[in-house]
Protein backbone atom coordinates (compact mmCIF):
# COMPACT_ATOMS: atom_id res chain seq x y z
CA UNK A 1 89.25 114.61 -46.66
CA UNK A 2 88.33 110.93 -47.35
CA UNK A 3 88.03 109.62 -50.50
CA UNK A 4 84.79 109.36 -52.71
CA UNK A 5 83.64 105.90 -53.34
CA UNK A 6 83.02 104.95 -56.96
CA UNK A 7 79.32 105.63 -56.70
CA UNK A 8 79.76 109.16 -54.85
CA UNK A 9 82.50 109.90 -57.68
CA UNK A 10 80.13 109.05 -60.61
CA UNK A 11 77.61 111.24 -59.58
CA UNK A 12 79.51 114.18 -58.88
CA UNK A 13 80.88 114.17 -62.48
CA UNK A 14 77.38 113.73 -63.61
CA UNK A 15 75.94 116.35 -61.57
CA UNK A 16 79.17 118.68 -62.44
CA UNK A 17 78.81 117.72 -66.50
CA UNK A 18 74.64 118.83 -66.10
CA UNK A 19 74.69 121.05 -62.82
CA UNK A 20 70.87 121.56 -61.87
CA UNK A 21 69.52 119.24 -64.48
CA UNK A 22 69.50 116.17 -61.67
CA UNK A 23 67.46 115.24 -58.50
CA UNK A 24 68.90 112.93 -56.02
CA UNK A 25 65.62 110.63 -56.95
CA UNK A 26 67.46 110.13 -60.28
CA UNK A 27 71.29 109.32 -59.25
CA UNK A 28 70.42 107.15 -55.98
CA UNK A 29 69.13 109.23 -52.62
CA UNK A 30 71.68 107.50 -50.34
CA UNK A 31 74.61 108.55 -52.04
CA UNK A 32 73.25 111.79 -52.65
CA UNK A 33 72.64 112.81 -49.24
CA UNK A 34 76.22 111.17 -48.25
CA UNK A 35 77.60 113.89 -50.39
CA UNK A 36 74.92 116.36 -49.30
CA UNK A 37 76.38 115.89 -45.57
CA UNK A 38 79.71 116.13 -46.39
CA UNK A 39 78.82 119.34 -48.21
CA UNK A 40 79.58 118.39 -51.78
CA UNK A 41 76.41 118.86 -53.19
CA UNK A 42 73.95 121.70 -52.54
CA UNK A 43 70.65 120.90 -50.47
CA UNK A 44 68.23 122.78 -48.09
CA UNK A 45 67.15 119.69 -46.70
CA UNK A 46 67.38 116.57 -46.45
CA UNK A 47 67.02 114.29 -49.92
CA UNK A 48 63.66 111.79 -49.16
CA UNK A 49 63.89 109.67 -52.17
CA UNK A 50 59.99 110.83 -53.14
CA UNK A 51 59.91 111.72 -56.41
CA UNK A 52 59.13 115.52 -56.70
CA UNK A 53 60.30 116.70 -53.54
CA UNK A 54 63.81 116.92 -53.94
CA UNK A 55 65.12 120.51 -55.30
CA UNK A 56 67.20 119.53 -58.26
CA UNK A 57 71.08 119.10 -57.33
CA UNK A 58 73.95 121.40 -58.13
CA UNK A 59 77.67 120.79 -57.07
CA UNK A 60 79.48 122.88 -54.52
CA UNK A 61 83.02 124.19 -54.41
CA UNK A 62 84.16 121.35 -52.13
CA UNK A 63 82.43 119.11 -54.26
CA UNK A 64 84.84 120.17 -57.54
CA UNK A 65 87.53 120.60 -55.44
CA UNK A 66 86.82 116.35 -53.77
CA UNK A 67 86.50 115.39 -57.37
CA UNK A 68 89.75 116.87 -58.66
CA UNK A 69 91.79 115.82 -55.72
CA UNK A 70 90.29 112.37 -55.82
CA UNK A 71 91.16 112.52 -59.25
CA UNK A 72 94.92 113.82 -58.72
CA UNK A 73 95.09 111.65 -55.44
């Protein structure tokens, strides 16, 4: 797996610290939807960037698992 950049690794532990309580609107939509591709955070579709339409964001298995082998790495 590659590794997380600093910006993809500071919002996974803020995402993992307040899991659903963030929207990709909030923590920066690029990065978001980086990790959303590589299947670290959960998303339907998508994030826009348009405030209101994205879902709010929740970290996924791989994601803790990225985090705490980036961290151990």
């Amino acid at each position: 797996m590659a590794r997380l950049t600093e910006a993809q690794r500071r919002v996974l532990r803020q995402v993992l610290t307040r899991n659903g309580d963030y929207t990709a609107w909030v923590l920066g939509t690029v990065t978001c939807e980086a990790l959303r591709k590589r299947g670290l955070l959960e998303g339907e579709h998508p994030f826009t960037g348009r405030f209101g339409n994205d879902p709010p964001l929740w970290i996924t298995p791989a994601g803790r698992a990225a985090l705490e082998a980036d961290d151990h790495g």
